[in-house]
Protein backbone atom coordinates (compact mmCIF):
# COMPACT_ATOMS: atom_id res chain seq x y z
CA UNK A 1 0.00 0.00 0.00
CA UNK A 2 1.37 3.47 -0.69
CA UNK A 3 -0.01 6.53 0.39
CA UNK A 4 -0.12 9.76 -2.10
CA UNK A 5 -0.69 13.58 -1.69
CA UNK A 6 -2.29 13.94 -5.14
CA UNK A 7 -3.90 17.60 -5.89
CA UNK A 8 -4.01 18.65 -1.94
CA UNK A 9 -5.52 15.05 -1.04
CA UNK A 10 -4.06 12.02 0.26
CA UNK A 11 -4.58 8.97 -1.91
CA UNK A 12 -4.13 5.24 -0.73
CA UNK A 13 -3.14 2.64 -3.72
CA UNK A 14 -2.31 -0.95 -3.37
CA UNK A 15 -0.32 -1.12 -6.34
CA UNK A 16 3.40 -2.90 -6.70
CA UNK A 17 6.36 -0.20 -5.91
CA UNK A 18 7.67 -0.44 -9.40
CA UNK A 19 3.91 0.74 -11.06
CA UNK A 20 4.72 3.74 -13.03
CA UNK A 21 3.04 6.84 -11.15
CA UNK A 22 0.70 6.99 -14.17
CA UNK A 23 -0.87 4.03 -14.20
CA UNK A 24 -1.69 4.78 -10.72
CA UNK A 25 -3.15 8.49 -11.50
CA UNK A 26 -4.99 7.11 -14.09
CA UNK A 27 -5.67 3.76 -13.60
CA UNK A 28 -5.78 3.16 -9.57
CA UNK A 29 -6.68 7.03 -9.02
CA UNK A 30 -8.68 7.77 -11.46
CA UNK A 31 -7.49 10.78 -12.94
CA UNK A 32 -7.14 11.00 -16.06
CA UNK A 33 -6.07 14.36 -17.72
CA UNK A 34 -2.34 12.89 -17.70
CA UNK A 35 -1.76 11.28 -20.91
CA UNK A 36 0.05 8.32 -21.89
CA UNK A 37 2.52 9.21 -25.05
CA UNK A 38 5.73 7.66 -25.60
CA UNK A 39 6.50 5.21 -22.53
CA UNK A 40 9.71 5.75 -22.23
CA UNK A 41 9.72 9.71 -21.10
CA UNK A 42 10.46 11.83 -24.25
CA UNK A 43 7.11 13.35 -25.67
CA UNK A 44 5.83 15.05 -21.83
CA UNK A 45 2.50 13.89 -22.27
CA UNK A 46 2.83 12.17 -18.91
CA UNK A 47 4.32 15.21 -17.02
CA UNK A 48 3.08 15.92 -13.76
CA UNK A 49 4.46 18.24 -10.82
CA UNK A 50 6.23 16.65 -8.11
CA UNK A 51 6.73 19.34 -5.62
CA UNK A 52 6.57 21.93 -7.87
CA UNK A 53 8.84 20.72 -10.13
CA UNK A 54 7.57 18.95 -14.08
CA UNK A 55 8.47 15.01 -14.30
CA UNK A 56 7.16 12.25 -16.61
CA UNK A 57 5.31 10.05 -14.72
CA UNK A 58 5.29 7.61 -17.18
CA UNK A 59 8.84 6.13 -16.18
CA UNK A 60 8.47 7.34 -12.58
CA UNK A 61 8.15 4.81 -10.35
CA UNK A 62 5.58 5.05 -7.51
CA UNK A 63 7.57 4.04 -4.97
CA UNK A 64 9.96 7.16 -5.92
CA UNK A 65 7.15 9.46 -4.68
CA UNK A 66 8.20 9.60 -1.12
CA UNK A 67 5.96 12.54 0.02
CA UNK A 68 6.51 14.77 -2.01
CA UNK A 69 3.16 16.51 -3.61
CA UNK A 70 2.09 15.21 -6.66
CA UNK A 71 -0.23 17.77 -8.60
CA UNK A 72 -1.87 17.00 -11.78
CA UNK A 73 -3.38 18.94 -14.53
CA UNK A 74 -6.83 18.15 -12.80
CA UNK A 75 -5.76 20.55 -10.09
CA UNK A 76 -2.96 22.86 -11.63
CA UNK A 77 -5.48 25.44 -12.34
CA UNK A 78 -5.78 26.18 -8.82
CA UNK A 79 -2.24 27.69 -8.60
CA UNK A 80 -1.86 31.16 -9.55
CA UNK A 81 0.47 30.68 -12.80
CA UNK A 82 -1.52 27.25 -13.70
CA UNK A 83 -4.80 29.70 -13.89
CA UNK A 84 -3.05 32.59 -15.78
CA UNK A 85 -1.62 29.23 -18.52
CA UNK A 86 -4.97 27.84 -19.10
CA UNK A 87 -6.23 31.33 -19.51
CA UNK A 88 -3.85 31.88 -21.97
CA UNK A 89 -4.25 28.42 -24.06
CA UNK A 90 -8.01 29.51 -24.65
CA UNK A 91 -7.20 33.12 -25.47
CA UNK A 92 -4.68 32.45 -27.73
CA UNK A 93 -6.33 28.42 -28.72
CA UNK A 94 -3.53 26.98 -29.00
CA UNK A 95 -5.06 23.63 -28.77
CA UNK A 96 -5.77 21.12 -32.02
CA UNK A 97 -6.18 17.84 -31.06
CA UNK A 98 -5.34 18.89 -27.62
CA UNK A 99 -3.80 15.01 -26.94
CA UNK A 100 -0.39 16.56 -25.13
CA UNK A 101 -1.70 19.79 -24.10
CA UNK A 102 -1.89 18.74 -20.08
CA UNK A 103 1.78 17.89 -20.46
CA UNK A 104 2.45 21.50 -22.32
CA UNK A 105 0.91 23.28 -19.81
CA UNK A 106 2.11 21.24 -16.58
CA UNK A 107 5.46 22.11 -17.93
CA UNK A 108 4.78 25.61 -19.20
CA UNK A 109 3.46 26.26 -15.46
CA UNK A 110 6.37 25.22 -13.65
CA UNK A 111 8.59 27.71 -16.33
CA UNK A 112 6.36 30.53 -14.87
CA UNK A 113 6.70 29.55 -11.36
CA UNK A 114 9.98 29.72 -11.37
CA UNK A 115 10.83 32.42 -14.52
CA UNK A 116 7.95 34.58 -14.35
CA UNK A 117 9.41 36.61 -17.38
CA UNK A 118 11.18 33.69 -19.21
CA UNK A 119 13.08 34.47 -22.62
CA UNK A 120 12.79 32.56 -25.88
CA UNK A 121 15.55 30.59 -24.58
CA UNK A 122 13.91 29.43 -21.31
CA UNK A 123 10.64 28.64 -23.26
CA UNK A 124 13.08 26.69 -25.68
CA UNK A 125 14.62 25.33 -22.79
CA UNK A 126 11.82 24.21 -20.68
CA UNK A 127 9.75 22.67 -23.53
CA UNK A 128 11.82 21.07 -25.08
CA UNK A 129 10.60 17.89 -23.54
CA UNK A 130 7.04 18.25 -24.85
CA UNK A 131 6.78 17.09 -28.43
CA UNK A 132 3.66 18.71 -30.13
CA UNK A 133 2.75 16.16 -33.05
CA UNK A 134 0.08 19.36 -34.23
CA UNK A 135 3.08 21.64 -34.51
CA UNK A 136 1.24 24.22 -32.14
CA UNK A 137 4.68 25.46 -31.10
CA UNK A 138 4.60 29.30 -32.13
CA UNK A 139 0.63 29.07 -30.59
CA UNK A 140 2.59 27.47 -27.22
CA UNK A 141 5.07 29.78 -27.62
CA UNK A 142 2.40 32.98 -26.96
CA UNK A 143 0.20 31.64 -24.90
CA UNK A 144 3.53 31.32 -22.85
CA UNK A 145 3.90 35.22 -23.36
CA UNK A 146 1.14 35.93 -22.76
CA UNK A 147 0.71 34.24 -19.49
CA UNK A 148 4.04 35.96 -18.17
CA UNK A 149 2.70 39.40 -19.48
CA UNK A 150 -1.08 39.29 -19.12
CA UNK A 151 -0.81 41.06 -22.45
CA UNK A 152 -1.95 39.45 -25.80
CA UNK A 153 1.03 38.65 -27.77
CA UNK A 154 -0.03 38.63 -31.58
CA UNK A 155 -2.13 35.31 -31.81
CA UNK A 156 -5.23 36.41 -29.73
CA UNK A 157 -8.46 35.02 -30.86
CA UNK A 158 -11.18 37.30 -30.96
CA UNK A 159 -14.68 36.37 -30.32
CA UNK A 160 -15.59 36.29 -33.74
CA UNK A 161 -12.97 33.90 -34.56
CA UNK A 162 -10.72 36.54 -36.19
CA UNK A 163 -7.48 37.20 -35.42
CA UNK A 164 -6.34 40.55 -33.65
């Protein structure tokens, strides 16, 4: 049996140590906005906070948890720069099919939390674990901006459907 802090709650699973964190989240859990990608941690579909910080849960195993807080895009919302990045997704919709978005904005959120102004290079930097198979990366890329600034950026999507 191991016990979880998952989104401000504590979870109970009685899964094997080994058990990829998520298979738990999604399987065990319940919770299923994490996505399974690659398997093998490269696309950041899977990525999840631990403490704050993004990892790929897909190769993570539960039993490297400890108790440390595991928040997932379920509950990253509720955090000041998870709000302003799903905010900014809509505004500037950077979503198409929308399959590794969680994992683009888990990780975008943690850049903000700890860049709050980050450069092209830190935006680079941080997502370059998140492969986009939709090529939304100049959308991802202002929505990004955007979130920082709480300015639009270029890409904003009016009402309408128009661009500004």
């Amino acid at each position: 049996m191991v016990t979880l802090r998952v989104n401000g709650e504590e979870r109970q699973a009685d899964v094997p140590p080994d058990m990829p964190l998520l298979w738990v989240l999604r399987d065990v859990i319940g919770l299923t906005g994490t996505k399974f990608g690659c398997g093998i941690a490269q696309c950041g579909a899977c990525t999840v906070h631990l403490d704050g910080q993004p990892v790929r849960s897909c190769q993570l195993p539960v039993s490297a948890v400890g108790d440390r807080a595991v928040t997932t895009i379920e509950a990253i919302g509720q955090t000041p720069e998870g709000a302003k990045v799903q905010q900014a997704w809509l505004a500037v919709d950077v979503v198409q099919c929308g399959y590794c978005q969680s994992g683009q904005i888990m990780s975008a959120t943690a850049l903000l939390a700890r860049t709050p102004n980050p450069t092209d290079q830190d935006i680079d930097t941080a997502m370059a674990g998140n492969i986009c198979r939709c090529g939304t990366y100049v959308r991802i890329r202002e929505a990004i901006k955007q979130a920082a600034t709480g300015q639009p950026q270029g890409l904003q999507v009016l009402v309408d459907g128009s661009a500004a």
